[in-house]
PDB file of N, CA and C in Angstrom:
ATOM      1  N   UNK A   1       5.163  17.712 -79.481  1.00  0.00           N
ATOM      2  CA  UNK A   1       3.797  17.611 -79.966  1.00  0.00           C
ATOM      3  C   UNK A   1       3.636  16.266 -80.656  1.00  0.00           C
ATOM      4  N   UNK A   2       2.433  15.876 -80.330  1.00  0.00           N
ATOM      5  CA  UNK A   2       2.527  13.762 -80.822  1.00  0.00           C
ATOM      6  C   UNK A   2       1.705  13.968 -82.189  1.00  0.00           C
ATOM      7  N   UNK A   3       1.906  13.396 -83.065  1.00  0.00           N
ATOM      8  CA  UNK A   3       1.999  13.395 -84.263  1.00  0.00           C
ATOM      9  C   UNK A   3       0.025  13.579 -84.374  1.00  0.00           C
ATOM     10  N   UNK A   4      -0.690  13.255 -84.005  1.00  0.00           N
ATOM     11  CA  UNK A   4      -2.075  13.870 -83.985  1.00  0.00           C
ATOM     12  C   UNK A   4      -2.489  15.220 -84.205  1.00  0.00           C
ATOM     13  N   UNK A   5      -1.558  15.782 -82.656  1.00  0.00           N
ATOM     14  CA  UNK A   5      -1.971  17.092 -82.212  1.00  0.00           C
ATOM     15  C   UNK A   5      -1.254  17.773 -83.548  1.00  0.00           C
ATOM     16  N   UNK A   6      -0.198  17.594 -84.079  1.00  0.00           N
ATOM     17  CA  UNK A   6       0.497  18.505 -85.086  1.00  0.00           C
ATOM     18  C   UNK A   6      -0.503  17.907 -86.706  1.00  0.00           C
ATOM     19  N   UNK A   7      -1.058  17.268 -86.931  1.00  0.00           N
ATOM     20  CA  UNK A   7      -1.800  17.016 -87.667  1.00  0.00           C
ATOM     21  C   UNK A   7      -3.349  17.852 -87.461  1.00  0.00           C
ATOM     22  N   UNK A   8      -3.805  17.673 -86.158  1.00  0.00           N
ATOM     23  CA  UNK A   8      -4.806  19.077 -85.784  1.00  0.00           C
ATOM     24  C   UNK A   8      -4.450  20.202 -86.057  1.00  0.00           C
ATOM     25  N   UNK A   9      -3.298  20.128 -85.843  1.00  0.00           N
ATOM     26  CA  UNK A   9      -2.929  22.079 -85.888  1.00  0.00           C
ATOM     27  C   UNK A   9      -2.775  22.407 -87.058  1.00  0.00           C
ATOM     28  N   UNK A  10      -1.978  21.397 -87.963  1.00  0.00           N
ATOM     29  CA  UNK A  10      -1.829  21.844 -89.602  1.00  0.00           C
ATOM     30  C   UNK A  10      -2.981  21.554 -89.912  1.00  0.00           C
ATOM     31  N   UNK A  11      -4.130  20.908 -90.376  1.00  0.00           N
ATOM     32  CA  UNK A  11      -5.495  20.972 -90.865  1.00  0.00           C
ATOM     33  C   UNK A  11      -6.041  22.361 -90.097  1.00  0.00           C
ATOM     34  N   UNK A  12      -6.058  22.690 -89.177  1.00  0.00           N
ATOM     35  CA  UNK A  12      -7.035  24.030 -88.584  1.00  0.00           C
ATOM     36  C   UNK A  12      -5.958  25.135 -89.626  1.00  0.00           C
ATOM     37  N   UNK A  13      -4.937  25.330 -89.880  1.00  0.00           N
ATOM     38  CA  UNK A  13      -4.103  26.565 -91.043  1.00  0.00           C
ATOM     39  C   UNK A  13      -5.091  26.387 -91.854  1.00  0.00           C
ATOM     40  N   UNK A  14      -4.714  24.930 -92.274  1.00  0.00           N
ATOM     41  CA  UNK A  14      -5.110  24.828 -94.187  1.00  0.00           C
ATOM     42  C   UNK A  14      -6.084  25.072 -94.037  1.00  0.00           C
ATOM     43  N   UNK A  15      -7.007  25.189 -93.083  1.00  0.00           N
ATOM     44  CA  UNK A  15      -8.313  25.531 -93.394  1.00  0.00           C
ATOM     45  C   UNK A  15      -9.046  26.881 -93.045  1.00  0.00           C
ATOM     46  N   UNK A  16      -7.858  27.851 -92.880  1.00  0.00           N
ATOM     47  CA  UNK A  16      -7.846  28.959 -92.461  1.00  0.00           C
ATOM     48  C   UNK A  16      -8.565  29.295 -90.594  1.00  0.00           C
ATOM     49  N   UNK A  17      -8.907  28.121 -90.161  1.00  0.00           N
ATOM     50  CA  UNK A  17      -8.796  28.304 -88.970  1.00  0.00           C
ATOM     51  C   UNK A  17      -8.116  29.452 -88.066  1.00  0.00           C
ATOM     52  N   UNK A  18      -8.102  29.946 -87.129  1.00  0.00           N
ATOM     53  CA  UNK A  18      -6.941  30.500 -86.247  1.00  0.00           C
ATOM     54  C   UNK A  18      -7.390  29.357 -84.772  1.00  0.00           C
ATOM     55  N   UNK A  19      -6.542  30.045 -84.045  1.00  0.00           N
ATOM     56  CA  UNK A  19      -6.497  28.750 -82.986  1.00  0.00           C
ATOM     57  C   UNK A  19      -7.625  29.012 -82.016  1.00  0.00           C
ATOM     58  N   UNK A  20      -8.188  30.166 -81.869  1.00  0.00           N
ATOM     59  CA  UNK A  20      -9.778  30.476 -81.472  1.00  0.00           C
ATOM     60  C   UNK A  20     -10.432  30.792 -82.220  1.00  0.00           C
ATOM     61  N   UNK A  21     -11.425  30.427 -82.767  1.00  0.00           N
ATOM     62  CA  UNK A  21     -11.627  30.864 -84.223  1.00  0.00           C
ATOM     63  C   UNK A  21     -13.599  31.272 -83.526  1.00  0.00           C
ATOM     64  N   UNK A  22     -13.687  32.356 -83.738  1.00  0.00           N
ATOM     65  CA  UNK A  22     -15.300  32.995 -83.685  1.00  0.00           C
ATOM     66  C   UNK A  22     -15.954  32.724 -82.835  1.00  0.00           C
ATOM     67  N   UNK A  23     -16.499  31.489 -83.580  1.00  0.00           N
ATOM     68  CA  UNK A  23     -17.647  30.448 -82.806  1.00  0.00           C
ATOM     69  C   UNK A  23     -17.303  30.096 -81.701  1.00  0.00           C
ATOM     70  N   UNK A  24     -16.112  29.607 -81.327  1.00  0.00           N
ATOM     71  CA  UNK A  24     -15.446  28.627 -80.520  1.00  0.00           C
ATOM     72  C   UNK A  24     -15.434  30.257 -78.946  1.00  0.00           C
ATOM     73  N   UNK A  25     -14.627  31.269 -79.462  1.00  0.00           N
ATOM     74  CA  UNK A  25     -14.955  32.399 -78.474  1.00  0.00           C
ATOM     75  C   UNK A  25     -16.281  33.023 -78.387  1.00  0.00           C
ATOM     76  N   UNK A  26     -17.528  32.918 -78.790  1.00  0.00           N
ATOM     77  CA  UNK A  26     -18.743  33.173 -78.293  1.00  0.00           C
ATOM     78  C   UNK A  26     -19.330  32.413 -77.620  1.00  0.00           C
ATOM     79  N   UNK A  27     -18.928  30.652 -77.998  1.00  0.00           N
ATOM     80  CA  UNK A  27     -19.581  29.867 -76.855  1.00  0.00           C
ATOM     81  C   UNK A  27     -19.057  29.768 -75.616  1.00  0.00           C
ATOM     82  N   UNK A  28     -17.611  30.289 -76.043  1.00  0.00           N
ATOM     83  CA  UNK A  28     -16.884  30.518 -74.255  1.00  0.00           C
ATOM     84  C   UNK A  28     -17.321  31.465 -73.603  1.00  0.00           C
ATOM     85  N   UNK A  29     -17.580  32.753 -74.149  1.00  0.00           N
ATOM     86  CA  UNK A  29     -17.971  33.699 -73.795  1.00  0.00           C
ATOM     87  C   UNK A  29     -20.140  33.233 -72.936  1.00  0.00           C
ATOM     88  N   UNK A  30     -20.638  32.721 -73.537  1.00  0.00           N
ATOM     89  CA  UNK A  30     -21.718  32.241 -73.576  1.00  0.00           C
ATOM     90  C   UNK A  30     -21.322  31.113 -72.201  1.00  0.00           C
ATOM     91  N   UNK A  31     -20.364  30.279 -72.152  1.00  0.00           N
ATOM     92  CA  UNK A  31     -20.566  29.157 -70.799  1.00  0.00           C
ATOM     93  C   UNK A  31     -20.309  29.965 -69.338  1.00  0.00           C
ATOM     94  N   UNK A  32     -19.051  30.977 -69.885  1.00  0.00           N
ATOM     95  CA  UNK A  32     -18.531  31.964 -69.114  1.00  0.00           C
ATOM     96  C   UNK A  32     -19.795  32.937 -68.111  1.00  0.00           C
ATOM     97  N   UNK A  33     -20.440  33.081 -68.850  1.00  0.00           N
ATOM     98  CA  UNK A  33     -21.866  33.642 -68.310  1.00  0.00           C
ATOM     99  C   UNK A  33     -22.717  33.315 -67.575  1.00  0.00           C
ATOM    100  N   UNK A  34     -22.984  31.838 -68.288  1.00  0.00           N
ATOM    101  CA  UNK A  34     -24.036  30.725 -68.164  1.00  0.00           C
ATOM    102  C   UNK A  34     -23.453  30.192 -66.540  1.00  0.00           C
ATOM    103  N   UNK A  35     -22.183  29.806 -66.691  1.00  0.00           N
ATOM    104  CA  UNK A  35     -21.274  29.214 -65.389  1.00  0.00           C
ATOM    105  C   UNK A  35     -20.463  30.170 -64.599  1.00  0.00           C
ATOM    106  N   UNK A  36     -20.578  31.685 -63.905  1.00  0.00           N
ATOM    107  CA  UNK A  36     -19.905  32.244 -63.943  1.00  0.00           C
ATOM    108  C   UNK A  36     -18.451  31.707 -62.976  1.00  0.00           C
ATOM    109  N   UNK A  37     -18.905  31.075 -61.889  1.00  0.00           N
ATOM    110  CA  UNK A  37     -18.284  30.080 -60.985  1.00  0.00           C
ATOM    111  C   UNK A  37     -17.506  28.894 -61.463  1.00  0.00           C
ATOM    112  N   UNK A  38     -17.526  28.703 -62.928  1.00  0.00           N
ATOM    113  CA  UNK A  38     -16.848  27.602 -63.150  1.00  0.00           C
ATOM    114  C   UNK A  38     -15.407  28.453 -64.067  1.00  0.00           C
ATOM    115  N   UNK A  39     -14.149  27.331 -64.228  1.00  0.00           N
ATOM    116  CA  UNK A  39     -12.988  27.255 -64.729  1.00  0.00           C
ATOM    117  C   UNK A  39     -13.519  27.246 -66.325  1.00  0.00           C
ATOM    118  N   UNK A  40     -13.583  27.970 -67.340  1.00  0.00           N
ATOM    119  CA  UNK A  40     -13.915  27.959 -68.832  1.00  0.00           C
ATOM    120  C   UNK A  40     -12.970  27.851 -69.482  1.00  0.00           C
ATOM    121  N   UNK A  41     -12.173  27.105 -70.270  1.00  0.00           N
ATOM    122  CA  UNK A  41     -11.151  27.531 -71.303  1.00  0.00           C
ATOM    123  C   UNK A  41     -11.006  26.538 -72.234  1.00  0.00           C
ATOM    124  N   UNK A  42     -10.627  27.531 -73.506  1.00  0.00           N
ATOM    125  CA  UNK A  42      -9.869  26.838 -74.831  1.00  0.00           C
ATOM    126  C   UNK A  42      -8.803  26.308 -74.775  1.00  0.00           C
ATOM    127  N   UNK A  43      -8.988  25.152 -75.955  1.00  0.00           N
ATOM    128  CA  UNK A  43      -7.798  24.763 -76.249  1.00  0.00           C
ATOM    129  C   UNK A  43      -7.012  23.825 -74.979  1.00  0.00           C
ATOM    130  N   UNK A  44      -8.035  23.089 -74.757  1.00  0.00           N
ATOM    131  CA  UNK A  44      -6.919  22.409 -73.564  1.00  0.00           C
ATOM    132  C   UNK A  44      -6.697  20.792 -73.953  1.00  0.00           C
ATOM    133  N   UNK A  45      -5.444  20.257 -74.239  1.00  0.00           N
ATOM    134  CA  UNK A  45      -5.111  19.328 -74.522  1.00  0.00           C
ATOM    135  C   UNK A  45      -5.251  18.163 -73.457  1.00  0.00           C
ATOM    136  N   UNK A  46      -6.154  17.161 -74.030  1.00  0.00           N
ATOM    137  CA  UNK A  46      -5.646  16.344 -72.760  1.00  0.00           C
ATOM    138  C   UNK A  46      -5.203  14.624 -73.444  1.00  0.00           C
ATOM    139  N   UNK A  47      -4.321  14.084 -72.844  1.00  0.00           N
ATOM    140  CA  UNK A  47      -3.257  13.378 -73.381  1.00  0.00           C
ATOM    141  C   UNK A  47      -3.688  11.778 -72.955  1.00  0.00           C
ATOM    142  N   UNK A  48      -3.956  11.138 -74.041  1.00  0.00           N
ATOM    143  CA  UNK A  48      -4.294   9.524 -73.467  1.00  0.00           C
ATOM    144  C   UNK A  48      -3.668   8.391 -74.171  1.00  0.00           C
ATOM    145  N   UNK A  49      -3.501   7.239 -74.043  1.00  0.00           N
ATOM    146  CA  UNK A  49      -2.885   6.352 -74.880  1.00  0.00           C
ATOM    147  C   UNK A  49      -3.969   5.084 -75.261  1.00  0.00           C
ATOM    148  N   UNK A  50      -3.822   4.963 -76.554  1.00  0.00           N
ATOM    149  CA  UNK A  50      -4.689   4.145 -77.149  1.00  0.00           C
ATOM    150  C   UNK A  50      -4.106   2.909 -77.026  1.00  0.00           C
ATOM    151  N   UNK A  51      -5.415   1.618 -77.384  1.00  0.00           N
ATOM    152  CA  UNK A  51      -4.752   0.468 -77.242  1.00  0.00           C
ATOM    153  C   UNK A  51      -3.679   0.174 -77.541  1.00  0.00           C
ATOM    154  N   UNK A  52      -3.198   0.455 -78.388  1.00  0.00           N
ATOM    155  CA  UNK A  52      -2.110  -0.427 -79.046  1.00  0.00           C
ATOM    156  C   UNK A  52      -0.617   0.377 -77.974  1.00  0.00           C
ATOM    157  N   UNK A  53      -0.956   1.566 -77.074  1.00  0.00           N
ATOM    158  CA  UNK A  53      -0.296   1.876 -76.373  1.00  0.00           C
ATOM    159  C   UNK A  53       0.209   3.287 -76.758  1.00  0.00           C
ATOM    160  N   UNK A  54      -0.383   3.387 -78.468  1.00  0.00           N
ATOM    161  CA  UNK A  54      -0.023   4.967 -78.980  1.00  0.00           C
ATOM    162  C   UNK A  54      -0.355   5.952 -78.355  1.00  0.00           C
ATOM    163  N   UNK A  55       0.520   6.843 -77.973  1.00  0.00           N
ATOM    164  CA  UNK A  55       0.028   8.090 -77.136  1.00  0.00           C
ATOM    165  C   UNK A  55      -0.716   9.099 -78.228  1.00  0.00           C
ATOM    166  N   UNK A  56      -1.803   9.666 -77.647  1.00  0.00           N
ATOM    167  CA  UNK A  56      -2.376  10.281 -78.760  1.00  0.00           C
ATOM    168  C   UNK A  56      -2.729  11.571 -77.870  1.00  0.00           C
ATOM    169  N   UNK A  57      -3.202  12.410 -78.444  1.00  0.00           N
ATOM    170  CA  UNK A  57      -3.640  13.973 -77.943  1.00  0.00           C
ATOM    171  C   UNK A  57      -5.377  14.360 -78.261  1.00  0.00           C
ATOM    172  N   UNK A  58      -5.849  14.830 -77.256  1.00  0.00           N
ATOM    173  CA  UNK A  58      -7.447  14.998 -77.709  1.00  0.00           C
ATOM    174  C   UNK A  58      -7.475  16.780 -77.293  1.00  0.00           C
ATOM    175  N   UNK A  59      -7.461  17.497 -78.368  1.00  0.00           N
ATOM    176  CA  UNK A  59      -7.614  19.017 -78.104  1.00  0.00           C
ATOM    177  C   UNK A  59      -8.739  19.500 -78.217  1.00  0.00           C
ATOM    178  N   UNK A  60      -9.302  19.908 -77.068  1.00  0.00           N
ATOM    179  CA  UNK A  60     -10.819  20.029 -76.976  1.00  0.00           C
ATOM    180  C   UNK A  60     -11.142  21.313 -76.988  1.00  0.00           C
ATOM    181  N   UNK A  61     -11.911  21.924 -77.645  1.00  0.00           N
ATOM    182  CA  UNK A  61     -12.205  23.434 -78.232  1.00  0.00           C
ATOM    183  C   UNK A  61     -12.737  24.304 -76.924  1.00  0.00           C
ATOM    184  N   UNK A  62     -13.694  23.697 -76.101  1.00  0.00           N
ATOM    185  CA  UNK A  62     -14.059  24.505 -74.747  1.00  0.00           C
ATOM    186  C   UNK A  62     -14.118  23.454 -73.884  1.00  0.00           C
ATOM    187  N   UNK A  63     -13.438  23.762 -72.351  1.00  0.00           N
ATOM    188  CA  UNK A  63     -13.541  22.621 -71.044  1.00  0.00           C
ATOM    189  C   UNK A  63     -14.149  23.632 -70.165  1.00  0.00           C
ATOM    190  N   UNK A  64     -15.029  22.659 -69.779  1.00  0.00           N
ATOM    191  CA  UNK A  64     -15.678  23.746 -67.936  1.00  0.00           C
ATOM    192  C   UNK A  64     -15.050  22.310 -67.591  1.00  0.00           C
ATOM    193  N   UNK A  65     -13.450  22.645 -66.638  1.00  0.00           N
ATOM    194  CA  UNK A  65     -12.547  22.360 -65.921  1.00  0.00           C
ATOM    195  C   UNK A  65     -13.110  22.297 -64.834  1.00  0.00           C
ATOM    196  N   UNK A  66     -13.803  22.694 -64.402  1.00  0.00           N
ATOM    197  CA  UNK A  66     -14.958  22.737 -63.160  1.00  0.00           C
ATOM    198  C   UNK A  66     -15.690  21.472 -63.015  1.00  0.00           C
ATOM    199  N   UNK A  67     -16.333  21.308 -64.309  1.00  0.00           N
ATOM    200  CA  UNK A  67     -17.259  20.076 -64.298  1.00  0.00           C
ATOM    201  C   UNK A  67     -16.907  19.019 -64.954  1.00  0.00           C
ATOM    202  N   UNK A  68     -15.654  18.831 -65.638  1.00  0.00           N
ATOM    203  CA  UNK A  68     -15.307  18.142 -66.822  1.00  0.00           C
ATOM    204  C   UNK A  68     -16.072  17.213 -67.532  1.00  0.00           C
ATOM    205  N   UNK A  69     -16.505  18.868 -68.343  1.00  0.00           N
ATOM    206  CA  UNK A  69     -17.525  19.004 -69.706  1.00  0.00           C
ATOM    207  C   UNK A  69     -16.105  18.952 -70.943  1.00  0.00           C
ATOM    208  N   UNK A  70     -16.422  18.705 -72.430  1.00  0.00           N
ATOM    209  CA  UNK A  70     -15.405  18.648 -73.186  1.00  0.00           C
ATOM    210  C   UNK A  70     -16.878  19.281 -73.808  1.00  0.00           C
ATOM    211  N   UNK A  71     -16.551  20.486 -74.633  1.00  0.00           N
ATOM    212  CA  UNK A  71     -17.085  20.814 -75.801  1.00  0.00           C
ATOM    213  C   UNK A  71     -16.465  20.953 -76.597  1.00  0.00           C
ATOM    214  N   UNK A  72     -16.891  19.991 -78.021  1.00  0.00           N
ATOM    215  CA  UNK A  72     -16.401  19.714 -79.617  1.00  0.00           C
ATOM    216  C   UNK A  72     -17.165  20.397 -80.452  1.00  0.00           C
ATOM    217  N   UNK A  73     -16.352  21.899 -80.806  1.00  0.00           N
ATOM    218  CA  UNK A  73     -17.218  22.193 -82.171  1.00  0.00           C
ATOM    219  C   UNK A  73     -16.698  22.038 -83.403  1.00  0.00           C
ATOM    220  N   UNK A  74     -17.674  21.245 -83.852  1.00  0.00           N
ATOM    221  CA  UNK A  74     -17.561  20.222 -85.400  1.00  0.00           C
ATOM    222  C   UNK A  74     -17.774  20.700 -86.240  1.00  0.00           C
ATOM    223  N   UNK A  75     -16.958  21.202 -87.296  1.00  0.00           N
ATOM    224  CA  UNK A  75     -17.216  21.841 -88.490  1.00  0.00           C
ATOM    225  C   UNK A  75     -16.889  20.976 -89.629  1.00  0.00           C
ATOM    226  N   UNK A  76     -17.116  21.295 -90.635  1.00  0.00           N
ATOM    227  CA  UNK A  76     -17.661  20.229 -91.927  1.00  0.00           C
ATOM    228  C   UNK A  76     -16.415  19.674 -91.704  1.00  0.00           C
ATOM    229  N   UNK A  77     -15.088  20.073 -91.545  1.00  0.00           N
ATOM    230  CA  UNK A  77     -13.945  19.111 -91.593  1.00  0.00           C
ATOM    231  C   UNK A  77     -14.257  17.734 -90.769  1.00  0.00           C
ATOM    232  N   UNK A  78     -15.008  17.604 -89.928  1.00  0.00           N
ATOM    233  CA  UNK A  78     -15.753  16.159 -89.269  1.00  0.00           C
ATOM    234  C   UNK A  78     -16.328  15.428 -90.011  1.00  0.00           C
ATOM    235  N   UNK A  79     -16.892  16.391 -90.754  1.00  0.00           N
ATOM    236  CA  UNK A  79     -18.096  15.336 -92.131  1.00  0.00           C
ATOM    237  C   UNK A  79     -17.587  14.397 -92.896  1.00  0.00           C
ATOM    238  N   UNK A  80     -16.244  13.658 -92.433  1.00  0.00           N
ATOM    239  CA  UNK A  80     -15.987  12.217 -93.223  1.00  0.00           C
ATOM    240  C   UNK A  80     -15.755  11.299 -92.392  1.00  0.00           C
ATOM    241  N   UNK A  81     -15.746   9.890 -93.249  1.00  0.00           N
ATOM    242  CA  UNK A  81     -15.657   8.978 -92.263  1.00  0.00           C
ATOM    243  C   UNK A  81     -14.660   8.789 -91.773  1.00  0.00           C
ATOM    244  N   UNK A  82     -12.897   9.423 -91.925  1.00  0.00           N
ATOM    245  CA  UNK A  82     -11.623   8.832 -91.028  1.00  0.00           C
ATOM    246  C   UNK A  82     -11.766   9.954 -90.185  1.00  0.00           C
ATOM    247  N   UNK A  83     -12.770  10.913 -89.988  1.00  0.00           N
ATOM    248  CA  UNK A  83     -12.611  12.018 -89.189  1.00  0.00           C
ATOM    249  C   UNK A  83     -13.607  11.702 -87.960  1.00  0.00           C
ATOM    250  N   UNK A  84     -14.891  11.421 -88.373  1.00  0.00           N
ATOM    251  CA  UNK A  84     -15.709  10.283 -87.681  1.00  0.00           C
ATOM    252  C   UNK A  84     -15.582   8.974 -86.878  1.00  0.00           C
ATOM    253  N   UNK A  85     -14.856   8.313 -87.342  1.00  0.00           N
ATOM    254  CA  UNK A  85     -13.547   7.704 -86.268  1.00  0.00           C
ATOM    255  C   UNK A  85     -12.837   8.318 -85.892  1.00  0.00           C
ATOM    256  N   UNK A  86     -12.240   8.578 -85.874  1.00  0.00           N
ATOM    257  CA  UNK A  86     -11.061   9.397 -84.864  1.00  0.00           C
ATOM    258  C   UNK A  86     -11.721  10.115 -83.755  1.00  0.00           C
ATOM    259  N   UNK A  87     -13.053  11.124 -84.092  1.00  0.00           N
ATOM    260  CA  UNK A  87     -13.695  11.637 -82.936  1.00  0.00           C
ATOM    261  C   UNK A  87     -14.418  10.311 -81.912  1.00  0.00           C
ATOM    262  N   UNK A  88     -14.588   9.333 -82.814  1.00  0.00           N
ATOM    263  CA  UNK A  88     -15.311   8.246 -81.941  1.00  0.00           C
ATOM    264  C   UNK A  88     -14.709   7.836 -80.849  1.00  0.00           C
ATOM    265  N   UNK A  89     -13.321   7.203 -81.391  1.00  0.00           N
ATOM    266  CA  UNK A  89     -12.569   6.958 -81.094  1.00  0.00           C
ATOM    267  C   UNK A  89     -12.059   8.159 -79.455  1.00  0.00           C
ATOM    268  N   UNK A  90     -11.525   8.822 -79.899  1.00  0.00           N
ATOM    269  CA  UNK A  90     -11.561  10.139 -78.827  1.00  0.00           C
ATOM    270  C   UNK A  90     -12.592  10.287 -77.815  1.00  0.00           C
ATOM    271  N   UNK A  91     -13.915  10.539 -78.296  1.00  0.00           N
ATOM    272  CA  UNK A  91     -14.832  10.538 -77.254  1.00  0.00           C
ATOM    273  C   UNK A  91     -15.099   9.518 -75.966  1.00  0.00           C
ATOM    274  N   UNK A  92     -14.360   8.222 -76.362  1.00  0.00           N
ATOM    275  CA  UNK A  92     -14.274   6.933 -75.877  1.00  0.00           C
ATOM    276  C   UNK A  92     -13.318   6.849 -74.752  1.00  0.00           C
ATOM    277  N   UNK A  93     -12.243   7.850 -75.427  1.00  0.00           N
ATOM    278  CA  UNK A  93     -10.928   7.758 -74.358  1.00  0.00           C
ATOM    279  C   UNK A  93     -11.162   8.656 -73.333  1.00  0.00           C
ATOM    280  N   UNK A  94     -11.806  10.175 -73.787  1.00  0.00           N
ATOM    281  CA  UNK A  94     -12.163  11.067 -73.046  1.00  0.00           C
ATOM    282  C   UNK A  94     -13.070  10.160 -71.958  1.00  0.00           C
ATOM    283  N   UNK A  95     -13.911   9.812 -71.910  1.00  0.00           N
ATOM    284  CA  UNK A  95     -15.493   9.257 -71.374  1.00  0.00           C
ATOM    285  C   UNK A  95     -14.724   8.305 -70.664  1.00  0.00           C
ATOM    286  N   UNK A  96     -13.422   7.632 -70.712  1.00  0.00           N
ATOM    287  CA  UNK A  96     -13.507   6.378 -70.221  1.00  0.00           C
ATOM    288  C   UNK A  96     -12.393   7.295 -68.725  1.00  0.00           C
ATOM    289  N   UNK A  97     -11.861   8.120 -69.192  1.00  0.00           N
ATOM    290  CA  UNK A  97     -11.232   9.102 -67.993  1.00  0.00           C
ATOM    291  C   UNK A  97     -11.804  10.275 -67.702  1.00  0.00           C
ATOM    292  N   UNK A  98     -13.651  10.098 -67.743  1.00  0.00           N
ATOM    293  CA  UNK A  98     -14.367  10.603 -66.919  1.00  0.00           C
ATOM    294  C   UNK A  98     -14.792  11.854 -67.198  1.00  0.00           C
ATOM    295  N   UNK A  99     -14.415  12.407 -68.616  1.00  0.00           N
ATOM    296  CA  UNK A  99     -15.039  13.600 -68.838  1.00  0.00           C
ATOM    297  C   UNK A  99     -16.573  13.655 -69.664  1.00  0.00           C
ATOM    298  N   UNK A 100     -17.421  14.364 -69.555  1.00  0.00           N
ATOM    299  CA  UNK A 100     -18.541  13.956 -70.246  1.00  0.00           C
ATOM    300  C   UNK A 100     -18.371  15.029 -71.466  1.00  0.00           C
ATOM    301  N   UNK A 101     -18.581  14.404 -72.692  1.00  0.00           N
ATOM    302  CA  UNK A 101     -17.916  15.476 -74.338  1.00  0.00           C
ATOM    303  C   UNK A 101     -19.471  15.433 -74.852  1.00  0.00           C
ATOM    304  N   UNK A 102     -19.626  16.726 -75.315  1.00  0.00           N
ATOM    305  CA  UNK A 102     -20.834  16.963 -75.905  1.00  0.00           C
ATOM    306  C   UNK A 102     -20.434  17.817 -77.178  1.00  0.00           C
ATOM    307  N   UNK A 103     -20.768  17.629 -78.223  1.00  0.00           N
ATOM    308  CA  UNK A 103     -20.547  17.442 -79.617  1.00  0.00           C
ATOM    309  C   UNK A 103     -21.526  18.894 -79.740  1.00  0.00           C
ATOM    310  N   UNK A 104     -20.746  19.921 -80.706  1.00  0.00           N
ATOM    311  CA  UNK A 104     -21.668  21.066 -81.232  1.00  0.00           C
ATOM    312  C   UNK A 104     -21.309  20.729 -82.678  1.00  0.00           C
ATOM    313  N   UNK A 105     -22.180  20.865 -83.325  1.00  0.00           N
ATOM    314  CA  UNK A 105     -22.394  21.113 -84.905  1.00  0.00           C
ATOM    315  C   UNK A 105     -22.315  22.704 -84.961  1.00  0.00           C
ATOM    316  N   UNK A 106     -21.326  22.913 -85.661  1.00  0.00           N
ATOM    317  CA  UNK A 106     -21.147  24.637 -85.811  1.00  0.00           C
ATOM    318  C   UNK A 106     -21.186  24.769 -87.875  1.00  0.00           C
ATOM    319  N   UNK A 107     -22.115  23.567 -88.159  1.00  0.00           N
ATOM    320  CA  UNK A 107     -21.837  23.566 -89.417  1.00  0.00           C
ATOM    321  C   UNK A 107     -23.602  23.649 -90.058  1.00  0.00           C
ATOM    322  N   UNK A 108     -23.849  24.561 -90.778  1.00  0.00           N
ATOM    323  CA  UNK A 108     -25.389  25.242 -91.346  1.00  0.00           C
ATOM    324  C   UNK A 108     -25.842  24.126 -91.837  1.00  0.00           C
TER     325      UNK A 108
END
C-alpha cells in the first residue's frame, strides 16, 4: 500500500469512517438502478505516478467501470486547503487517463 492510500485509510478510522460508509452505499445503490447495465463499484483504487515520478494511489468512492465515471464523495475532511490540493491534484491525473470525476458534496 503507497504511502497515500495508507494515509486515506488511517484518516477514514480516525474519523470513524468504515470503508463503505452510508452515503457512499445509497449512491451505489442509486447508480446501480439509474445504470442497471453498467459495472458499479466501491472502493476501486486506481494507481498513477506524479511528476516527480511518485507513485501515488487515487481511491475513488463509486466507479461506473462501464463509463469511467469516478464519483468523489467529499465530506468536511476535504474542507482544507492541503486536502484541496491533493484532490486537485488527483482529479488531474484521473482526467488526464481519461476518466471523467465528478465531485459530490455529502457535507450539509
Amino acid at each position: 500500500m503507497s504511502k497515500s492510500a495508507s494515509f486515506a485509510k488511517h484518516r477514514m478510522r480516525e474519523i470513524g469512517n468504515t470503508q463503505y460508509r452510508p452515503e457512499q452505499q445509497d449512491m451505489c445503490s442509486e447508480l446501480r438502478h439509474e445504470f442497471p447495465d453498467d459495472s458499479i463499484t466501491m472502493e476501486v483504487w486506481v494507481h498513477y505516478e506524479v511528476e516527480s515520478g511518485r507513485l501515488s494511489v487515487a481511491i475513488i468512492d463509486i466507479m461506473n467501470t462501464t463509463l469511467g465515471v469516478c464519483y468523489r464523495l467529499n465530506g468536511a475532511i476535504h474542507n482544507n486547503n492541503r486536502a484541496e490540493i491533493h484532490d486537485w491534484e488527483q482529479r488531474l491525473y484521473l482526467e488526464s487517463l481519461g476518466y471523467l470525476v465528478i465531485d459530490v458534496s455529502t457535507t450539509n
